[in-house]
N, C-alpha and C. Protein backbone atom coordinates (compact mmCIF):
# COMPACT_ATOMS: atom_id res chain seq x y z
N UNK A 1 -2.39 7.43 7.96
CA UNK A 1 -1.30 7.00 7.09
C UNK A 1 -1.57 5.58 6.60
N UNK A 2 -1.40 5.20 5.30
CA UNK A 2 -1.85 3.54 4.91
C UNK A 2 -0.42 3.71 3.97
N UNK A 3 0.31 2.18 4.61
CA UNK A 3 1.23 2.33 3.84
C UNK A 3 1.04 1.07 2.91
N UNK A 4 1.81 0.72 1.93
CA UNK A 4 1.53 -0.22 0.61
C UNK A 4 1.32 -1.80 1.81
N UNK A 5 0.73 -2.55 1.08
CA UNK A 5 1.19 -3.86 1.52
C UNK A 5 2.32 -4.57 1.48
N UNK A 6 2.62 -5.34 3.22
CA UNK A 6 3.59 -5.58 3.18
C UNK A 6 3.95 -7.45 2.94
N UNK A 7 4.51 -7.68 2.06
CA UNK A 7 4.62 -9.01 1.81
C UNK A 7 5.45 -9.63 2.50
N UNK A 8 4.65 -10.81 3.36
CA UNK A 8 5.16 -11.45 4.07
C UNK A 8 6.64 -12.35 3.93
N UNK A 9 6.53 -12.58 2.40
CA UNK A 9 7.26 -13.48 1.84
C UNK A 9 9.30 -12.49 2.01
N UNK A 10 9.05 -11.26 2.10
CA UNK A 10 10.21 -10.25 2.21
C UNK A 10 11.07 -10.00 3.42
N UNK A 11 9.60 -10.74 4.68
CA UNK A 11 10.32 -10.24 5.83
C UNK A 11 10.57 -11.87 6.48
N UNK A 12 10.10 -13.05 5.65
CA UNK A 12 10.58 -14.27 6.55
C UNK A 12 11.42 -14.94 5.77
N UNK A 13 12.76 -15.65 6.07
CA UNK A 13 13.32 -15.73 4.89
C UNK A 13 13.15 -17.36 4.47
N UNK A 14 11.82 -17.82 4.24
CA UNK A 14 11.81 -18.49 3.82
C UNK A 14 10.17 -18.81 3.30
N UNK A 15 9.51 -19.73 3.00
CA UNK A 15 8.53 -19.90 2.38
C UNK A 15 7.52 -20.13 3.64
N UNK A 16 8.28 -20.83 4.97
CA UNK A 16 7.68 -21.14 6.08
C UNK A 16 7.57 -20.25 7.14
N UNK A 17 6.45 -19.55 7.45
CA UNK A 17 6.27 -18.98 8.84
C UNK A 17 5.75 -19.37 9.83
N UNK A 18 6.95 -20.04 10.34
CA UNK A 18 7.40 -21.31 11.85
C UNK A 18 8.14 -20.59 12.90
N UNK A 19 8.69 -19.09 12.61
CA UNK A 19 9.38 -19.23 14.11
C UNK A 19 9.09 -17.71 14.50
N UNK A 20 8.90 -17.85 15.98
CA UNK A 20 8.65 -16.37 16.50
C UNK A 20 9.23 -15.43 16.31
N UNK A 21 10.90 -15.91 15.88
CA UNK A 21 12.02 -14.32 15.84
C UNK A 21 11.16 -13.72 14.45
N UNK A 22 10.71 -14.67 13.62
CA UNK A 22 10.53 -14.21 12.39
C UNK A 22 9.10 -13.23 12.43
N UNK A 23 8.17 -14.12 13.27
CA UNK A 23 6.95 -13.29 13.83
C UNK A 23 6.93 -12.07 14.44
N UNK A 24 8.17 -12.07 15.67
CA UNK A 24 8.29 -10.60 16.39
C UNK A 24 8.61 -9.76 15.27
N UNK A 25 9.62 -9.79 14.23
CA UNK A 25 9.66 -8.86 13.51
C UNK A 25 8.64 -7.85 12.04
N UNK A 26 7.41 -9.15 12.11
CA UNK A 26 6.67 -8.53 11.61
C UNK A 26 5.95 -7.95 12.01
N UNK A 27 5.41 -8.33 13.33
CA UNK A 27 5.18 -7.50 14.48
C UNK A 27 5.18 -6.54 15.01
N UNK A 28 6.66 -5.76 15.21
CA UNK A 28 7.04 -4.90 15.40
C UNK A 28 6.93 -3.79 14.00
N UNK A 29 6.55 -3.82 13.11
CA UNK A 29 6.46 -3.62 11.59
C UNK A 29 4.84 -3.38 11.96
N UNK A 30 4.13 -4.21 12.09
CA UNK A 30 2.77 -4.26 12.19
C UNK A 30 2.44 -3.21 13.00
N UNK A 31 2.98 -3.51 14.61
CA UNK A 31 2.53 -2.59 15.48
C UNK A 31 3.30 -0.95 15.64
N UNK A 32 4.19 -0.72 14.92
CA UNK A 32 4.63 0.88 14.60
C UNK A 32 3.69 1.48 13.72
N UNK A 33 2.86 0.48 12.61
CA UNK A 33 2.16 1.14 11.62
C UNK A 33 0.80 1.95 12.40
N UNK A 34 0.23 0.57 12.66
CA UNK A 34 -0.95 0.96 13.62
C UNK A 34 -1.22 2.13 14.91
N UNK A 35 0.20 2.46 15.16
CA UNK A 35 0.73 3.05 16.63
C UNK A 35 0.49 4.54 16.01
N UNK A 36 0.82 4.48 14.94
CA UNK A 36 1.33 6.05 13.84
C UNK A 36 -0.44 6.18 13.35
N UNK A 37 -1.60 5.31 13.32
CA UNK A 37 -2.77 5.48 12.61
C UNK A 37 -2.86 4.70 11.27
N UNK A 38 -1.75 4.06 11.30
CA UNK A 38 -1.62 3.23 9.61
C UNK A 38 -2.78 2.16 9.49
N UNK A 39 -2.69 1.51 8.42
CA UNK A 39 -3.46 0.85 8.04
C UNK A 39 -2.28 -0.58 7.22
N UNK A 40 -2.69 -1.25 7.79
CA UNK A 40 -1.66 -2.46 7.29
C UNK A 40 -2.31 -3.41 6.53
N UNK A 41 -1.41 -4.35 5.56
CA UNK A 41 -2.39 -5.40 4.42
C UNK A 41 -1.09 -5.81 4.18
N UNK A 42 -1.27 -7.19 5.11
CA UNK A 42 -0.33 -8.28 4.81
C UNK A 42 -0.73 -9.27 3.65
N UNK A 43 0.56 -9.30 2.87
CA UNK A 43 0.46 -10.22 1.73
C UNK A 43 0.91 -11.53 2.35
N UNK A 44 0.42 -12.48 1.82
CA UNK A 44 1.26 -13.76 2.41
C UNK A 44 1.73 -14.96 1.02
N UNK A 45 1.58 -14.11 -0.38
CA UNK A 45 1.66 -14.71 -0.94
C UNK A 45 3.02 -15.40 -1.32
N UNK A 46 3.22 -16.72 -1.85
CA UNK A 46 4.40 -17.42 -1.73
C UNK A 46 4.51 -17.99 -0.31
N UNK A 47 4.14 -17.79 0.42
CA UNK A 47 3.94 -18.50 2.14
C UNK A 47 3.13 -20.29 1.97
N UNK A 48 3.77 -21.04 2.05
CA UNK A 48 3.26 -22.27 1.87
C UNK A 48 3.32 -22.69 3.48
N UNK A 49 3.54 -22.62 4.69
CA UNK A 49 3.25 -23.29 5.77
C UNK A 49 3.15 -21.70 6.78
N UNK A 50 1.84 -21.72 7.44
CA UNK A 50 1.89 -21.20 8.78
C UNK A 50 1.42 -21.64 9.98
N UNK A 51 2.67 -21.77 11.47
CA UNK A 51 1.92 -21.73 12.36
C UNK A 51 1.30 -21.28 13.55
N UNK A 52 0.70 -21.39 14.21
CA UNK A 52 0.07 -20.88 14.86
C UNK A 52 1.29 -20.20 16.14
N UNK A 53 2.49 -20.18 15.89
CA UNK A 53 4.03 -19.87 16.94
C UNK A 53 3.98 -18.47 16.22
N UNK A 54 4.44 -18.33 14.76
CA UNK A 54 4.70 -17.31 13.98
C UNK A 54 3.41 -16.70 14.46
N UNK A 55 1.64 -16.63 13.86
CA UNK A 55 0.97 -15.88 13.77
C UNK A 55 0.28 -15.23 15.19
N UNK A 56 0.96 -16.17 16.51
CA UNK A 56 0.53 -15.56 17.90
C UNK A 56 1.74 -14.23 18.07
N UNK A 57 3.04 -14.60 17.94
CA UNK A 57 4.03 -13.92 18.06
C UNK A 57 3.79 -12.45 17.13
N UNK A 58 3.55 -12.38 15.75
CA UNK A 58 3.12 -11.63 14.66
C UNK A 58 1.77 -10.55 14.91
N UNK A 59 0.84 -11.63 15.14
CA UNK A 59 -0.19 -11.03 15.20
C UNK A 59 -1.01 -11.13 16.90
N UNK A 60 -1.18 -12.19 16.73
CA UNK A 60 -1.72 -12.43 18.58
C UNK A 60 -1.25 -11.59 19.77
N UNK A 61 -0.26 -10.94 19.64
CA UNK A 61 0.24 -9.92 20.37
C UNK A 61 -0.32 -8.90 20.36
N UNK A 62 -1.02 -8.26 19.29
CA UNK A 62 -1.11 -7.04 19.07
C UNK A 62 -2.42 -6.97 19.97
N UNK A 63 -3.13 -7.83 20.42
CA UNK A 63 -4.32 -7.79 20.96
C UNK A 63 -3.63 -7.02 22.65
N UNK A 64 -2.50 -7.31 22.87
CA UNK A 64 -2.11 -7.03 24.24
C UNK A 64 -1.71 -5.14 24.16
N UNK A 65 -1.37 -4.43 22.68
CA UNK A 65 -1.42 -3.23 22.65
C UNK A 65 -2.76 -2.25 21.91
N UNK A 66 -3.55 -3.23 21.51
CA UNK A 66 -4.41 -2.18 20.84
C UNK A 66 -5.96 -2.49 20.79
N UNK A 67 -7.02 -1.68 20.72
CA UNK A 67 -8.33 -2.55 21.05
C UNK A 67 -8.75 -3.30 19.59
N UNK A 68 -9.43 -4.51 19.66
CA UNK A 68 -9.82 -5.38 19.11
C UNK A 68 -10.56 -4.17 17.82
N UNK A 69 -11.31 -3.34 17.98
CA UNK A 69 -11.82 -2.63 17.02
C UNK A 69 -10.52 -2.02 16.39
N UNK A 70 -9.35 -1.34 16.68
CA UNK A 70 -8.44 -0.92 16.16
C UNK A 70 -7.86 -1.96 14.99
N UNK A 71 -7.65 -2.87 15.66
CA UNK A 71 -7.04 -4.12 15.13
C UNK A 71 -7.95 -4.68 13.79
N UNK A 72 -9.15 -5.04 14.08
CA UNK A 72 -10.05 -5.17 12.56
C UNK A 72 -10.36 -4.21 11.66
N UNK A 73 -10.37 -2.65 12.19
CA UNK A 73 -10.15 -1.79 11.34
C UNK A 73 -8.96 -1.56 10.61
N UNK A 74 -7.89 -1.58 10.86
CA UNK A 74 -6.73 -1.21 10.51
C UNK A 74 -5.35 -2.40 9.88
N UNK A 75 -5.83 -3.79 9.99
CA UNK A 75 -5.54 -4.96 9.60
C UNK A 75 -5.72 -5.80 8.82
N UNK A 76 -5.20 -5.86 7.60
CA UNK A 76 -6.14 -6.69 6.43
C UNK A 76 -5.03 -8.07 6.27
N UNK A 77 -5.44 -9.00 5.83
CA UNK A 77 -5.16 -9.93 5.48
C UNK A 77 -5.23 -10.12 4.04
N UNK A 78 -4.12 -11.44 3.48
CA UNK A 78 -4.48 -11.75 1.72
C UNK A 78 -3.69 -12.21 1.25
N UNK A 79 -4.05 -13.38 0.49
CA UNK A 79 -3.37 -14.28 -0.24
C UNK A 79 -3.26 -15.77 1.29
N UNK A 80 -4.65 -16.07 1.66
CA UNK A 80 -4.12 -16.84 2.80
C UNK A 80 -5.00 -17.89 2.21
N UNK A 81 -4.98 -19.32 2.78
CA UNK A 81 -5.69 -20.35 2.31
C UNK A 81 -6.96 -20.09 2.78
N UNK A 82 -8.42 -21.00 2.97
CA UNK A 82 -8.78 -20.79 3.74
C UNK A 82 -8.69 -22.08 5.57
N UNK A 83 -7.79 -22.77 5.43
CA UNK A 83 -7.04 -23.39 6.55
C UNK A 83 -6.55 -22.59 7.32
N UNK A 84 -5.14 -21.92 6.45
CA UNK A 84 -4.83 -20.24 7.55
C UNK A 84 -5.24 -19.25 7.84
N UNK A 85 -6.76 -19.23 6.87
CA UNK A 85 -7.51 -18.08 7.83
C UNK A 85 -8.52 -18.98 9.05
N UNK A 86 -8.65 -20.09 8.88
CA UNK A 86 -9.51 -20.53 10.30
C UNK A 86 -8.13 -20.34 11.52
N UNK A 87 -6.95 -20.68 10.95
CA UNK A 87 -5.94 -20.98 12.30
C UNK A 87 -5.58 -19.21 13.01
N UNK A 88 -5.57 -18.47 12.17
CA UNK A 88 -5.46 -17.35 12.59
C UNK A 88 -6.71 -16.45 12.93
N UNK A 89 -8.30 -16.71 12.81
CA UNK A 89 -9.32 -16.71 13.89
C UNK A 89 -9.04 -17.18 14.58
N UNK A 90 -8.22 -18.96 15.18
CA UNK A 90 -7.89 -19.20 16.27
C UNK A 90 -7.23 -18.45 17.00
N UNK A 91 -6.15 -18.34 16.56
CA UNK A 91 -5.15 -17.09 17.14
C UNK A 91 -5.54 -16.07 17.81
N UNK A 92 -6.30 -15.55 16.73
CA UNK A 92 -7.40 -14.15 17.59
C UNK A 92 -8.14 -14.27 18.75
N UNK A 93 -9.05 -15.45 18.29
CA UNK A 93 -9.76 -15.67 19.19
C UNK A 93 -8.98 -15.95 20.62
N UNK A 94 -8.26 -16.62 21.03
CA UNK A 94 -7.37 -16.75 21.83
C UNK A 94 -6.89 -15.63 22.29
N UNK A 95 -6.20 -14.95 22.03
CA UNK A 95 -5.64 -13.25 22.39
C UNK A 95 -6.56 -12.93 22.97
N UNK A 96 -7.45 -12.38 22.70
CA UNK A 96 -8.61 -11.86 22.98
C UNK A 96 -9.19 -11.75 23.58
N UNK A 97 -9.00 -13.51 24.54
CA UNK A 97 -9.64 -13.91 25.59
C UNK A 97 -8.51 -13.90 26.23
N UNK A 98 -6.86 -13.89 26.76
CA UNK A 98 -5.83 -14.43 27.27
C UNK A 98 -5.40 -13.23 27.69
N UNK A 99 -5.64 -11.70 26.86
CA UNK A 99 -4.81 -10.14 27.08
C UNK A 99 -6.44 -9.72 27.77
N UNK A 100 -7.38 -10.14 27.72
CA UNK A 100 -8.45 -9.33 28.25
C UNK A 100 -8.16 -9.49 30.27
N UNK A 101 -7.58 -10.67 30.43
CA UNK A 101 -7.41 -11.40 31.48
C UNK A 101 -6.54 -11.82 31.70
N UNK A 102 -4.80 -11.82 31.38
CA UNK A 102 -3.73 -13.12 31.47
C UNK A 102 -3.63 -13.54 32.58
N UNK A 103 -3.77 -12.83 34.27
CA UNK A 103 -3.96 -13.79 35.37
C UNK A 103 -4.74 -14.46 35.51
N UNK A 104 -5.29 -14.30 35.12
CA UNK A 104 -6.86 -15.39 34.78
C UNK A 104 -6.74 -16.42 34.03
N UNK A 105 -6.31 -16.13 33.06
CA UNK A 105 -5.69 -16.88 32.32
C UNK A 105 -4.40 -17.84 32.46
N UNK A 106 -3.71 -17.52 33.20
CA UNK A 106 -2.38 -18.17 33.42
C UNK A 106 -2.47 -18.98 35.01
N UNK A 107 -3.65 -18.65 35.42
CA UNK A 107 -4.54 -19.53 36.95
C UNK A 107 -4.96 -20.26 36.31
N UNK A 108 -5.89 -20.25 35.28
CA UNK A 108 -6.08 -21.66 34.87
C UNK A 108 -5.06 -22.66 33.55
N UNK A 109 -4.64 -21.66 33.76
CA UNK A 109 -3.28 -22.84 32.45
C UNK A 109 -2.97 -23.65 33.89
N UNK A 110 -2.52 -22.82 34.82
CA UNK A 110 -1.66 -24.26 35.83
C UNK A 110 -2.36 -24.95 36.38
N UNK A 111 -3.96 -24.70 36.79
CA UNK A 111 -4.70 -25.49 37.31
C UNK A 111 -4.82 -26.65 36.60
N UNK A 112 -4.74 -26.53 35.06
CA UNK A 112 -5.49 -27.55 33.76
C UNK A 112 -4.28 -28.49 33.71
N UNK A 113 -2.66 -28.04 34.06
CA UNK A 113 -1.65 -28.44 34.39
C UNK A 113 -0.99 -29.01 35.90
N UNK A 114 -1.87 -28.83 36.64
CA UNK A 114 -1.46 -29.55 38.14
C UNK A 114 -0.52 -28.88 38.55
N UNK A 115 -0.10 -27.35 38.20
CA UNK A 115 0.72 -26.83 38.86
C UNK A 115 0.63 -25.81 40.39
């Protein structure tokens, strides 16, 4: 199933994608498509600020339900700077390494933190 692209600019209500409620819900949008076999192509046009809160919540999650090959097959991006496409390789990259492992991950967040 590939459904049309979905423009980002429809589901955040504003020009800025800054906050997670706004992220979970594209999210949840994102990850029903993919769940069904879809094929998703986020527009982001009209989007003048993203950060890295919105696109972990949005997208960085999805690494915790689906394999990394699913996810680059079935995930397109467009209309992004190229600033927000390095910050959202960050993103990825991060997931990637954090859902492959999160106790592992979350042992050394508190270690790096003195907790």
């Amino acid at each position: 199933m590939v459904i049309p692209t979905i423009p980002v600019s429809e589901i955040v209500p504003s020009r800025y994608c800054v906050d997670a409620e706004d992220g979970q819900k594209l999210f949840l949008m994102i990850s029903k498509s993919l769940g069904e076999g879809g094929i998703v192509t986020l527009s982001f046009k009209g989007i003048e600020m993203i950060t890295s809160a919105f696109l972990n919540t949005a997208i960085g999650q999805l690494y915790r339900d689906f394999p990394e090959e699913k996810i680059k097959s079935s995930l397109k991006v467009e209309d992004l700077s190229n600033e927000d496409l390095a910050l959202l390789k960050r993103v990825n990259d991060t997931a990637k390494v954090y859902y492959k492992d999160p106790d592992r991950m979350e042992r050394s967040l508190r270690e790096v933190l003195g907790e």
